[in-house]
N, C-alpha and C. Protein backbone atom coordinates (compact mmCIF):
# COMPACT_ATOMS: atom_id res chain seq x y z
N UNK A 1 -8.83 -13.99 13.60
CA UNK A 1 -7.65 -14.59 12.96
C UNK A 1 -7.79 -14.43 11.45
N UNK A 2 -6.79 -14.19 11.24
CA UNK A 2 -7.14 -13.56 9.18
C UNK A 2 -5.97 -14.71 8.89
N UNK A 3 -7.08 -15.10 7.36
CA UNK A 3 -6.11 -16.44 6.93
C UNK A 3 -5.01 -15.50 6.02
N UNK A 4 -4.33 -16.42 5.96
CA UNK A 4 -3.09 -16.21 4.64
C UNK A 4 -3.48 -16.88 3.49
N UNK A 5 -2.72 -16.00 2.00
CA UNK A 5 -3.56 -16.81 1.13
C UNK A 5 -1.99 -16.87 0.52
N UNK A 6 -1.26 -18.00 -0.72
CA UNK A 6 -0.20 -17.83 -1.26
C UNK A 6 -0.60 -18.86 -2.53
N UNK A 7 -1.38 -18.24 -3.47
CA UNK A 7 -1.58 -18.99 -5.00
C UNK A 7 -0.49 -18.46 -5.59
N UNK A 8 -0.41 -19.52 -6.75
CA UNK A 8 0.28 -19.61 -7.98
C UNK A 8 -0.80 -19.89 -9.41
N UNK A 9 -0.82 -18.41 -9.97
CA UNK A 9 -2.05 -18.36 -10.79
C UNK A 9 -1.61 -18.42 -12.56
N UNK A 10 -2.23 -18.86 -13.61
CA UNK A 10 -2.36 -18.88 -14.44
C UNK A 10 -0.97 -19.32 -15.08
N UNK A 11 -1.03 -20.38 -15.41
CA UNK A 11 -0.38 -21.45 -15.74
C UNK A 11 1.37 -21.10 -15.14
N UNK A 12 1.33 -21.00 -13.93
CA UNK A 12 2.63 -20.74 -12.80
C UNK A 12 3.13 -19.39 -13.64
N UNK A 13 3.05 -18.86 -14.00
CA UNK A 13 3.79 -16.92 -14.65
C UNK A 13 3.09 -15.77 -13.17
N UNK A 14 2.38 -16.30 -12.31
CA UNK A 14 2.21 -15.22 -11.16
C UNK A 14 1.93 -15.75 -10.03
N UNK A 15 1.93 -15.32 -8.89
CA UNK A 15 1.86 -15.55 -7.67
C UNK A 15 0.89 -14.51 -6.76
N UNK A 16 -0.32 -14.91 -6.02
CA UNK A 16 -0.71 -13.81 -5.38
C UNK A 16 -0.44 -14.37 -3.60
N UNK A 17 0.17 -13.30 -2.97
CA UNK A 17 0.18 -13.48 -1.71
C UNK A 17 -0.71 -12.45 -0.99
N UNK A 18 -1.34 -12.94 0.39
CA UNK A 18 -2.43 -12.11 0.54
C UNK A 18 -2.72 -12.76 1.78
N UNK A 19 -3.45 -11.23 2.81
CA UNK A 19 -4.21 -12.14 3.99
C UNK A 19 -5.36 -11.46 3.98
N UNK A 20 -6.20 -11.97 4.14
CA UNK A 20 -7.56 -11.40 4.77
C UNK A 20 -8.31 -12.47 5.69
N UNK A 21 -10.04 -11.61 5.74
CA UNK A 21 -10.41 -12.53 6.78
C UNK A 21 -11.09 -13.56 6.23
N UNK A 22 -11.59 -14.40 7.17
CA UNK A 22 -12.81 -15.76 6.84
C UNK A 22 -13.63 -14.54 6.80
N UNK A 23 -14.73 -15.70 6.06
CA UNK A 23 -15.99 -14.74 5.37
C UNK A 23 -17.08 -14.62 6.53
N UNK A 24 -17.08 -15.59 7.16
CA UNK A 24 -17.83 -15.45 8.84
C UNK A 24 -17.45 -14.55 9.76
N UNK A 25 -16.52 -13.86 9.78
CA UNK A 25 -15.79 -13.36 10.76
C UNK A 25 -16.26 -11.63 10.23
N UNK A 26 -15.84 -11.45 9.44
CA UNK A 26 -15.98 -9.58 8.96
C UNK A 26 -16.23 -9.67 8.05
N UNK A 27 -17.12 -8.71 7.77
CA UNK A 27 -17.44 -8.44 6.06
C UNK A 27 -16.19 -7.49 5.62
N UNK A 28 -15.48 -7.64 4.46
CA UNK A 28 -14.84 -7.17 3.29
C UNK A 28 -13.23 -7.43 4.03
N UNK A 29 -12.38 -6.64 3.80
CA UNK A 29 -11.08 -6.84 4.29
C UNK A 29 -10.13 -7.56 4.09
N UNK A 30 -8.72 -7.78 3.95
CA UNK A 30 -7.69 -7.91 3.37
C UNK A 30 -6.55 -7.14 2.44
N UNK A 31 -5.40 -7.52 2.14
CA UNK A 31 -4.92 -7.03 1.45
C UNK A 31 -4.03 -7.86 0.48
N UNK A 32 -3.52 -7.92 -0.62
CA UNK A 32 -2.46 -8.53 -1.30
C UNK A 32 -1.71 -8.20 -2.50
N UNK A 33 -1.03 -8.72 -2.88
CA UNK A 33 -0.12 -8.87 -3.61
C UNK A 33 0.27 -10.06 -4.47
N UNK A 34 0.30 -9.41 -6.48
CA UNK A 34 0.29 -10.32 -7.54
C UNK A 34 1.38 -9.97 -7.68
N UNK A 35 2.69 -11.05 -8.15
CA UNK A 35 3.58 -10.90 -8.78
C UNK A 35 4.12 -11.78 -9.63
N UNK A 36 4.60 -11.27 -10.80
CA UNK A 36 5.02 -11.93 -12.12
C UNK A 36 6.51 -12.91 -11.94
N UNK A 37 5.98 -14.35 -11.78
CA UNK A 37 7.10 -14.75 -11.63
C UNK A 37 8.47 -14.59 -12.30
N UNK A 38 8.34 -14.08 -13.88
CA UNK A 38 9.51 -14.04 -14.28
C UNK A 38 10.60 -12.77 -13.80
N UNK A 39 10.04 -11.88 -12.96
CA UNK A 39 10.73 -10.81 -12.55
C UNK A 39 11.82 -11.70 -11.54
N UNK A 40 11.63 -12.78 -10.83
CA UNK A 40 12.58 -13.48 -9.64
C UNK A 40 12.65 -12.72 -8.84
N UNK A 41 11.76 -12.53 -8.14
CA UNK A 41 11.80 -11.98 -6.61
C UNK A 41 11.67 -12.97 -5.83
N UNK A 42 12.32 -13.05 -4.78
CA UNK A 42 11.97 -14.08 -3.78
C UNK A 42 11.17 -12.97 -2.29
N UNK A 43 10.02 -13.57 -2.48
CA UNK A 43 9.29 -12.82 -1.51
C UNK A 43 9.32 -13.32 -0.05
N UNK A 44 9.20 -12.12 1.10
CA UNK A 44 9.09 -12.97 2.18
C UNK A 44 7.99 -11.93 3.16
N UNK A 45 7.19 -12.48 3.55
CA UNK A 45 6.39 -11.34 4.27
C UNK A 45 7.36 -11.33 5.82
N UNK A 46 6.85 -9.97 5.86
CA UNK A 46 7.38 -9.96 7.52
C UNK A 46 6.26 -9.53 8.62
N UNK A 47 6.29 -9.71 9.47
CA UNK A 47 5.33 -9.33 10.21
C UNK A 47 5.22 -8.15 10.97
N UNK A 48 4.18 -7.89 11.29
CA UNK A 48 4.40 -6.58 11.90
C UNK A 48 3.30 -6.18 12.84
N UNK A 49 3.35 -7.28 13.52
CA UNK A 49 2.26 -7.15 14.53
C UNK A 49 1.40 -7.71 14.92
N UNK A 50 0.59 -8.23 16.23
CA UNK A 50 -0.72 -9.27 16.03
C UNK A 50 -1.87 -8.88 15.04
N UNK A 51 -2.49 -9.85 14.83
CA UNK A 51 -3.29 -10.40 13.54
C UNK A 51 -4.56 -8.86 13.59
N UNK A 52 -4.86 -9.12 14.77
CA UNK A 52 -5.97 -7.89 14.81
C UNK A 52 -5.39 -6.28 14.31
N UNK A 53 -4.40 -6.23 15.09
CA UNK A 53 -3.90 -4.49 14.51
C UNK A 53 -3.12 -4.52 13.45
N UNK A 54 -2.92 -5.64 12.56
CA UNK A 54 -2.10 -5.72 11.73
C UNK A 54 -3.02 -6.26 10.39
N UNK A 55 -4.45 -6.65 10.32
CA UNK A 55 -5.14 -7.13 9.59
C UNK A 55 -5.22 -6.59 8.47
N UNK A 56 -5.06 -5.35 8.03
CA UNK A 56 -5.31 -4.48 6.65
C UNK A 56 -3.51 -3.79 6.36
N UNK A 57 -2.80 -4.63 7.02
CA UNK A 57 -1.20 -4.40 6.28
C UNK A 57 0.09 -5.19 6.11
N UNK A 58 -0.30 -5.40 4.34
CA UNK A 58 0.60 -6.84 4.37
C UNK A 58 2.43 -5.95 3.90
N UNK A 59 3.43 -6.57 4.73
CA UNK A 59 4.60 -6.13 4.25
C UNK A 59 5.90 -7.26 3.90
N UNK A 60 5.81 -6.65 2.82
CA UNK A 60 7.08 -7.75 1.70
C UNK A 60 8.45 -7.68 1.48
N UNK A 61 9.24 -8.60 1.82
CA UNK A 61 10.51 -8.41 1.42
C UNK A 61 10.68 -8.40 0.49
N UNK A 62 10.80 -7.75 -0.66
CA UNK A 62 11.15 -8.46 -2.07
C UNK A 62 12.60 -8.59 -2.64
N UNK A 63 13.07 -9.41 -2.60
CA UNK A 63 14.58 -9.55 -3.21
C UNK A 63 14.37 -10.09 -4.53
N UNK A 64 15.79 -9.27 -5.24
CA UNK A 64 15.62 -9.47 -6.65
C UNK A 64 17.12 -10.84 -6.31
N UNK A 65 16.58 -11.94 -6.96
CA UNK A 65 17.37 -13.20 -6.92
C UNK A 65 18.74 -13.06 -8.04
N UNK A 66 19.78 -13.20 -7.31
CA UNK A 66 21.11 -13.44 -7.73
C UNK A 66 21.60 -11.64 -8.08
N UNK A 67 20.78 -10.71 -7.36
CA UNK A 67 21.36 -9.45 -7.80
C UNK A 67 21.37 -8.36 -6.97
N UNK A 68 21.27 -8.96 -5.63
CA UNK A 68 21.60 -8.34 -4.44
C UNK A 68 20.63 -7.56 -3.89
N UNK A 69 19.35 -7.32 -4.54
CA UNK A 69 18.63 -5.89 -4.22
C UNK A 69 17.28 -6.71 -3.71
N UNK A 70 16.94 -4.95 -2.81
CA UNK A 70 15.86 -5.42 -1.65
C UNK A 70 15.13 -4.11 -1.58
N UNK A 71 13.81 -4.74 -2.13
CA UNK A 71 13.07 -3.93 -1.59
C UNK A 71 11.77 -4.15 -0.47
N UNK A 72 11.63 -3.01 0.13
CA UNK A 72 10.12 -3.43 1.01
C UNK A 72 9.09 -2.59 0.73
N UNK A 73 8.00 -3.73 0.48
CA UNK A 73 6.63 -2.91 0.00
C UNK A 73 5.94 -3.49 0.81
N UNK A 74 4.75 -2.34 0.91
CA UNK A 74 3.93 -2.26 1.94
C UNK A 74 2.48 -1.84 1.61
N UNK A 75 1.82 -2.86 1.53
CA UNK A 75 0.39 -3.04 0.86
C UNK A 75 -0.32 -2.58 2.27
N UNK A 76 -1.73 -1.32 1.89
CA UNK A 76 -2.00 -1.30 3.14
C UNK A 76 -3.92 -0.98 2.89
N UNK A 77 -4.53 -1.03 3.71
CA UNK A 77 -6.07 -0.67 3.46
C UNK A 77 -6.27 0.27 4.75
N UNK A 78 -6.66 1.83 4.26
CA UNK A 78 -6.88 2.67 5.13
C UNK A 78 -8.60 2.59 5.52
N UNK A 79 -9.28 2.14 6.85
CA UNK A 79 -10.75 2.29 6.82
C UNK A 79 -11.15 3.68 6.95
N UNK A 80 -12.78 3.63 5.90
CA UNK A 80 -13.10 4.59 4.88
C UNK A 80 -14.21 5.20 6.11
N UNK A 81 -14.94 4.79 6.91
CA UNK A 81 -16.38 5.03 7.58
C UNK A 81 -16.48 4.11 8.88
N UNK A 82 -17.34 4.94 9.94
CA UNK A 82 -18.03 4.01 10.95
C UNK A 82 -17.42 4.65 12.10
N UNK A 83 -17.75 4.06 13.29
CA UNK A 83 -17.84 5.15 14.50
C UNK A 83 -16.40 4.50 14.63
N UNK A 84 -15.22 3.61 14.54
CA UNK A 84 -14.06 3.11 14.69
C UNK A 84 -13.34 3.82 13.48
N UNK A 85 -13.53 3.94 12.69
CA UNK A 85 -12.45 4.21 11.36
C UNK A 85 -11.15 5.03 12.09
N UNK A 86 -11.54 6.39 12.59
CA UNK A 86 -10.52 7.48 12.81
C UNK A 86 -9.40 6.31 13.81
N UNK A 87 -10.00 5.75 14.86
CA UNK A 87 -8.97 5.04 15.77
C UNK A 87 -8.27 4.24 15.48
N UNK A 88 -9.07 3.02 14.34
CA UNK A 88 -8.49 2.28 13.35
C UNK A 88 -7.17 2.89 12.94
N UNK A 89 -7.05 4.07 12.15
CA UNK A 89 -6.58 4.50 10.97
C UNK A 89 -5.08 4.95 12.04
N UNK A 90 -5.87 5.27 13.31
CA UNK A 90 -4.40 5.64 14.09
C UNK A 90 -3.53 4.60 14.25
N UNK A 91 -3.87 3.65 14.82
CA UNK A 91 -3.04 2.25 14.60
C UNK A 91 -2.32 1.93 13.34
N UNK A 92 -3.20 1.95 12.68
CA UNK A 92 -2.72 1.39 11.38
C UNK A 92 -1.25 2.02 11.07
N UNK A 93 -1.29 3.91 11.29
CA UNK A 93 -0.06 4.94 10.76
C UNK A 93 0.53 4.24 12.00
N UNK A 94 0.53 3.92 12.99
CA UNK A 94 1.35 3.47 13.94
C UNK A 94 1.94 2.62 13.77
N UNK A 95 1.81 1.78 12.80
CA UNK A 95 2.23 0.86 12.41
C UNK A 95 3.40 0.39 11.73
N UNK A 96 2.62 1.83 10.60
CA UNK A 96 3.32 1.89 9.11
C UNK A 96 4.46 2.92 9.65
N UNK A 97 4.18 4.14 10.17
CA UNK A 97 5.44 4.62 11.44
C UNK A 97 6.90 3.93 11.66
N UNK A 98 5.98 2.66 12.46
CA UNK A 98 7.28 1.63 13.03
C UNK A 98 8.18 1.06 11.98
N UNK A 99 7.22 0.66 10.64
CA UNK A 99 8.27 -0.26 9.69
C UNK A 99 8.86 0.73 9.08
N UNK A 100 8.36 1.93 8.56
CA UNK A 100 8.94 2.58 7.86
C UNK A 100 10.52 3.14 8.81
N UNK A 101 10.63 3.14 9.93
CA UNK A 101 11.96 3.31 10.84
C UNK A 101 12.57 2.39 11.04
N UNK A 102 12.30 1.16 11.03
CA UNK A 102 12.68 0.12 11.22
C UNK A 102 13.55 -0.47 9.61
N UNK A 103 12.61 -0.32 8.63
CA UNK A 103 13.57 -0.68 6.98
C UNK A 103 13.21 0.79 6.57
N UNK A 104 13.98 2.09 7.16
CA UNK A 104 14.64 3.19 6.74
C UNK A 104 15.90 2.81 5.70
N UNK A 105 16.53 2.03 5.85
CA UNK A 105 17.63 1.84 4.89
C UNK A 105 17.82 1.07 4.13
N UNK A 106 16.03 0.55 3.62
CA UNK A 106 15.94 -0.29 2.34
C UNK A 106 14.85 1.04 1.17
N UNK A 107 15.24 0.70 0.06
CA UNK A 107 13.74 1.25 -0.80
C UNK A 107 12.45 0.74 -0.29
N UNK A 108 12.10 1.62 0.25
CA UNK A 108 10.50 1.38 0.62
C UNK A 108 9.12 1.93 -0.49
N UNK A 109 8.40 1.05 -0.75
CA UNK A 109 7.29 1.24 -1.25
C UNK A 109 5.67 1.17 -0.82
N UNK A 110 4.80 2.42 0.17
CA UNK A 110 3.59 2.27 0.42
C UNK A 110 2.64 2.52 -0.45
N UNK A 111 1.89 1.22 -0.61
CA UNK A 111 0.96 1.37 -2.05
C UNK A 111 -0.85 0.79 -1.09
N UNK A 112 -1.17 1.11 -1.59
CA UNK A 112 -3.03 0.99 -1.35
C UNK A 112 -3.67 1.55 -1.12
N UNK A 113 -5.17 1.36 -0.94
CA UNK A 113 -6.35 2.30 -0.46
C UNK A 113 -6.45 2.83 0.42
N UNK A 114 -5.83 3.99 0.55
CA UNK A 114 -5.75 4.88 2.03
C UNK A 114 -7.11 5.29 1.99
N UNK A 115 -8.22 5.50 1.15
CA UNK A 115 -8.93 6.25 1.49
C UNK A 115 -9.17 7.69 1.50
N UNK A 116 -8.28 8.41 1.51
CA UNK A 116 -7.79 9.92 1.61
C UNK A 116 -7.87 10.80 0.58
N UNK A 117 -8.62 12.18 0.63
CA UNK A 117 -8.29 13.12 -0.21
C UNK A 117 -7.76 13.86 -0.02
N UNK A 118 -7.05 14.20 -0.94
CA UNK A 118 -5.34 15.13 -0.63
C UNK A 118 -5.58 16.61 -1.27
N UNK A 119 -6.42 16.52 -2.07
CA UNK A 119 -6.80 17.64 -3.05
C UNK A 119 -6.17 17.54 -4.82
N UNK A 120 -5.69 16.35 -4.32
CA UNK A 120 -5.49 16.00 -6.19
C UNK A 120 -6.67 16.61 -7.19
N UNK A 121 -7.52 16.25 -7.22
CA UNK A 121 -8.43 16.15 -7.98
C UNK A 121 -9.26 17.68 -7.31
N UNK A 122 -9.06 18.79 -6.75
CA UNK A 122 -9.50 19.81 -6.09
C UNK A 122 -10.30 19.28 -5.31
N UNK A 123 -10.68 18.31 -4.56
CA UNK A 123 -11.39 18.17 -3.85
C UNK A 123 -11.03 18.81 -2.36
N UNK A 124 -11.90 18.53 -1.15
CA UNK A 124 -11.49 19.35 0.10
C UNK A 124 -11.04 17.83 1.11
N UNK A 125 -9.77 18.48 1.87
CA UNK A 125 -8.87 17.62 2.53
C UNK A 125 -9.61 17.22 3.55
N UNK A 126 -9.90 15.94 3.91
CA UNK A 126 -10.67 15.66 5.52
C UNK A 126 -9.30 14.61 6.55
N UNK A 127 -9.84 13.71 7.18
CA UNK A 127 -8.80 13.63 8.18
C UNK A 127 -8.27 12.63 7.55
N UNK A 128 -8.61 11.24 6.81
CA UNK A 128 -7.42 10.33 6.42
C UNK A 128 -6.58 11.14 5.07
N UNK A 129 -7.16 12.27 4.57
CA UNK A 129 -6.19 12.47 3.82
C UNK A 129 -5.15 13.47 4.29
N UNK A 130 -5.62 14.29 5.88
CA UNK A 130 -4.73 15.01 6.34
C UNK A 130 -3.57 13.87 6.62
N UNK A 131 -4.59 12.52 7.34
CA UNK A 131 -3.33 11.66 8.31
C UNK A 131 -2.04 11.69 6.72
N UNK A 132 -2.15 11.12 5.60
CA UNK A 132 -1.74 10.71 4.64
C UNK A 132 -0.54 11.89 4.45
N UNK A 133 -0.81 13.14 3.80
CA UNK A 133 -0.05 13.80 3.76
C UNK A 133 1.33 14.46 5.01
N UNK A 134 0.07 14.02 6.53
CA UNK A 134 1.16 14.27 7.04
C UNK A 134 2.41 12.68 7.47
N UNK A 135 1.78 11.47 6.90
CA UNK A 135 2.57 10.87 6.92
C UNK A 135 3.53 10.98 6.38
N UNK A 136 3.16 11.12 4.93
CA UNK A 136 4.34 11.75 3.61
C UNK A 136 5.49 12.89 4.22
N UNK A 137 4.79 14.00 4.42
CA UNK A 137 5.72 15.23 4.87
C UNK A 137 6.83 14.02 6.01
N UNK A 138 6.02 13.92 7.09
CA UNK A 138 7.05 13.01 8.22
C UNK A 138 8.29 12.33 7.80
N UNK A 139 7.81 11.38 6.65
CA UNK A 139 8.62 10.67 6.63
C UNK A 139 9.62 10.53 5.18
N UNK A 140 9.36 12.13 4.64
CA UNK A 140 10.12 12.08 3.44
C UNK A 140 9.73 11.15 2.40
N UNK A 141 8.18 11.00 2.41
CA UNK A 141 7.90 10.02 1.64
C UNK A 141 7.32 10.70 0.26
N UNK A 142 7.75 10.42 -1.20
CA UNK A 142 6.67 11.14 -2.42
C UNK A 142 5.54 10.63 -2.83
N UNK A 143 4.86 11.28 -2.71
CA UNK A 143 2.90 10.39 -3.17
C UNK A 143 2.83 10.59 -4.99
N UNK A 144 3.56 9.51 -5.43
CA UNK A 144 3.68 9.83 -7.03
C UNK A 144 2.35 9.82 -7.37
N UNK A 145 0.69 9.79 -6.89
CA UNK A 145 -0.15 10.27 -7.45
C UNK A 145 -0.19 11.57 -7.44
N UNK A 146 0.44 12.23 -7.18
CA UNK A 146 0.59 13.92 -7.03
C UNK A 146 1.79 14.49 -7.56
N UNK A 147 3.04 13.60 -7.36
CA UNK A 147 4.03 14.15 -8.34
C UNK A 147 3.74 13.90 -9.65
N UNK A 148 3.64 12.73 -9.96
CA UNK A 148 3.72 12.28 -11.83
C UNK A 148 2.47 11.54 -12.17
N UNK A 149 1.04 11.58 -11.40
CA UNK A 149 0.21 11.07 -11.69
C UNK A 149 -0.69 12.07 -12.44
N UNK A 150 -0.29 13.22 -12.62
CA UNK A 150 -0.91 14.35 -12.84
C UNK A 150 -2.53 14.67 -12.70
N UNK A 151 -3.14 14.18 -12.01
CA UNK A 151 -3.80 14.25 -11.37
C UNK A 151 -5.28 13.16 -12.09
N UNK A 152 -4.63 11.73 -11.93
CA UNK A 152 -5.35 11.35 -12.20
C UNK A 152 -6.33 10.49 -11.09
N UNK A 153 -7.48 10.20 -11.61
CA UNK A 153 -7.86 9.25 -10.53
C UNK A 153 -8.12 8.04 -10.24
N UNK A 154 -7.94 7.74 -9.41
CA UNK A 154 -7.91 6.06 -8.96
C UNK A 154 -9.33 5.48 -8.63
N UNK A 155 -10.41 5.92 -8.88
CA UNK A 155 -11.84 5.35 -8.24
C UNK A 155 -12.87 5.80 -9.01
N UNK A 156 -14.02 5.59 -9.14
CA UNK A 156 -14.99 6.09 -10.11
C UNK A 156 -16.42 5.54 -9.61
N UNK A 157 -17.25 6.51 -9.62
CA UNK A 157 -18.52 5.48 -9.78
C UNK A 157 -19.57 6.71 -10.34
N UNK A 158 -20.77 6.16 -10.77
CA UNK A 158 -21.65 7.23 -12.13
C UNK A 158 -21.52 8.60 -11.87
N UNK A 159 -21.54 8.72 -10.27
CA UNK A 159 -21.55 10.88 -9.76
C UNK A 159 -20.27 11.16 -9.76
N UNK A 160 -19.50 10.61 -9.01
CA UNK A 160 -17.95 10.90 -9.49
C UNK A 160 -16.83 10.24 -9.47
N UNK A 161 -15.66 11.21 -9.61
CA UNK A 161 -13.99 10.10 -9.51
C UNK A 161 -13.97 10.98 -8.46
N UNK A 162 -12.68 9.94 -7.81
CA UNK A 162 -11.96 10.34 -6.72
C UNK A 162 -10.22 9.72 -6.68
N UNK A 163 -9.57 10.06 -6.03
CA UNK A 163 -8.05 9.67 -5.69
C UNK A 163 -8.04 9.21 -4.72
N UNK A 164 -8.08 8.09 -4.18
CA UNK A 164 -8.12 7.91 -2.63
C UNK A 164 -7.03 6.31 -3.04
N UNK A 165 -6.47 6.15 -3.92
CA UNK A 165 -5.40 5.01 -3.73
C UNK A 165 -4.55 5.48 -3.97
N UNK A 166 -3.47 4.95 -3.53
CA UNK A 166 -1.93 5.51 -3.84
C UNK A 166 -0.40 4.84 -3.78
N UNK A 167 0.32 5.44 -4.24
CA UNK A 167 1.83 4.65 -4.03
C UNK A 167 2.44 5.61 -3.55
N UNK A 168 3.50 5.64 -2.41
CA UNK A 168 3.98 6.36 -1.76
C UNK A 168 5.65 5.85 -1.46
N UNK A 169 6.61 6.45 -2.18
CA UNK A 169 7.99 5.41 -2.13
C UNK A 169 8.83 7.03 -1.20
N UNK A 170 9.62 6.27 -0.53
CA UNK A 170 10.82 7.14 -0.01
C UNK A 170 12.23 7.43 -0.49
N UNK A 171 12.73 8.62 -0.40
CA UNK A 171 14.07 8.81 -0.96
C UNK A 171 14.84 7.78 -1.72
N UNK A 172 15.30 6.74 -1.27
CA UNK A 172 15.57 6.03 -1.53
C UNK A 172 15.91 5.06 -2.85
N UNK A 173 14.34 5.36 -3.17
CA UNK A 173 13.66 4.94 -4.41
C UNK A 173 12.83 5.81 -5.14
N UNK A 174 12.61 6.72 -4.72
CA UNK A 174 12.26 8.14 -5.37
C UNK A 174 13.07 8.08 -7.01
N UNK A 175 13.73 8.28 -7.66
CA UNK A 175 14.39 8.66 -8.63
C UNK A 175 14.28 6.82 -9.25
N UNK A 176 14.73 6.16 -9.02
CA UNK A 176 14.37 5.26 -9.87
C UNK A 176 13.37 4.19 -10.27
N UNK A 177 12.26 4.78 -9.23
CA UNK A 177 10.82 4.69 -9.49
C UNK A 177 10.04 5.56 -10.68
N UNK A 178 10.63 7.10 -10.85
CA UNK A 178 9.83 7.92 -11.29
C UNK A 178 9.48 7.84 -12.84
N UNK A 179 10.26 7.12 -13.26
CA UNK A 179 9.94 6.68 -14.81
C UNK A 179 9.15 5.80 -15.43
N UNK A 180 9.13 4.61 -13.73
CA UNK A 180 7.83 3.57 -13.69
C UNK A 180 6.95 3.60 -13.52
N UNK A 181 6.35 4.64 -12.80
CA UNK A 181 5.43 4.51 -11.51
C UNK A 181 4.19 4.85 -12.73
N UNK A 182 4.09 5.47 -13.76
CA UNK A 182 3.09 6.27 -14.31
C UNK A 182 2.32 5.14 -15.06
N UNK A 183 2.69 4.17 -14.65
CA UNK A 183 2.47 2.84 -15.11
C UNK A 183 2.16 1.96 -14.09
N UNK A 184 2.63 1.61 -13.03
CA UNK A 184 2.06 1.52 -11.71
C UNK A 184 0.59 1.96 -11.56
N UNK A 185 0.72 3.48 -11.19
CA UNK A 185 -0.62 3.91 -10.85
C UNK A 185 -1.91 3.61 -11.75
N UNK A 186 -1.96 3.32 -12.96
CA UNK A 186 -2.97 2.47 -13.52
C UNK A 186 -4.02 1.55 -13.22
N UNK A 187 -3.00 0.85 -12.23
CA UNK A 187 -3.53 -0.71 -11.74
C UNK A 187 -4.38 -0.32 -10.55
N UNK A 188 -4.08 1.10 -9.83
CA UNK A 188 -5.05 1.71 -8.95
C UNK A 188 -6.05 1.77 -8.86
């Protein structure tokens, strides 16, 4: 069972919503979401599945208050290693599959640690970054770390960088994301 978390941080100007697990239960895991209260979103998570196959993907309604607009973002954690990861990772796109057909006709936004190398950074493609791209191709989705991130990277440690986080928005929101996002991907 993965708790829910819903603070109101630093002197009420943000909000983090978030689930992960008890600390007894699994080591590491969760996902969430900070947002600046003065933007007025009224957030609403939706669900998308029991707690177990749904544990590493939180998805948000976000409505902008008194101005009609809706978007859905979709915070997700792709697993990186271990004799489960690959089967994991199938569920998980199974998932993200369903919502993404399901709010086809809202701006959709997939943002988090997939894990995946795509070859941004020339590196060589293995399977969560095949799953990744062929999610993208599928579903008409743009991986603005590859359109307008120009190839920067999201991870680091003393031997090297890597790209393995990402934001991934659909048609939709394609064009009036693309002026933001290069600013977005930072926080990666």
């Amino acid at each position: 069972m993965r708790d829910r978390v819903r603070l109101v941080c630093k002197e009420n100007k943000y909000q983090m919503i978030g689930k992960g697990c008890v600390k007894w239960q699994k080591k590491g895991g969760g996902v969430g979401l900070i947002v600046k209260n003065a933007l007025n979103w009224k957030l609403e998570e939706i669900c998308v599945g029991n707690e177990l196959e749904s544990e590493d993907i939180l998805v948000m309604r976000c409505e902008k208050v008194q101005a009609n607009k809706c978007i859905i973002l979709i915070v997700c954690y792709m697993t990186t290693m271990g004799p489960l990861a690959q089967e994991e990772n199938v569920k998980k796109y199974t998932i993200l599959e369903r919502v993404v057909q399901e709010f086809s006709r809202f701006p959709l936004i997939v943002m988090g640690d997939m894990n995946g190398h795509v070859g941004i950074l020339g590196e060589k493609v293995y399977k969560n970054g095949r799953k990744l791209i062929d999610f993208c191709e599928g579903n008409e989705f743009e991986n603005l770390n590859v359109t307008i991130g120009n190839g920067l990277h999201t991870w680091e440690n003393k031997e090297w960088k890597a790209a393995i986080d990402y934001m991934l928005v659909n048609l939709r929101l394609r064009l009036r994301l693309r002026s933001r996002a290069s600013v977005w991907l930072g926080h990666l």
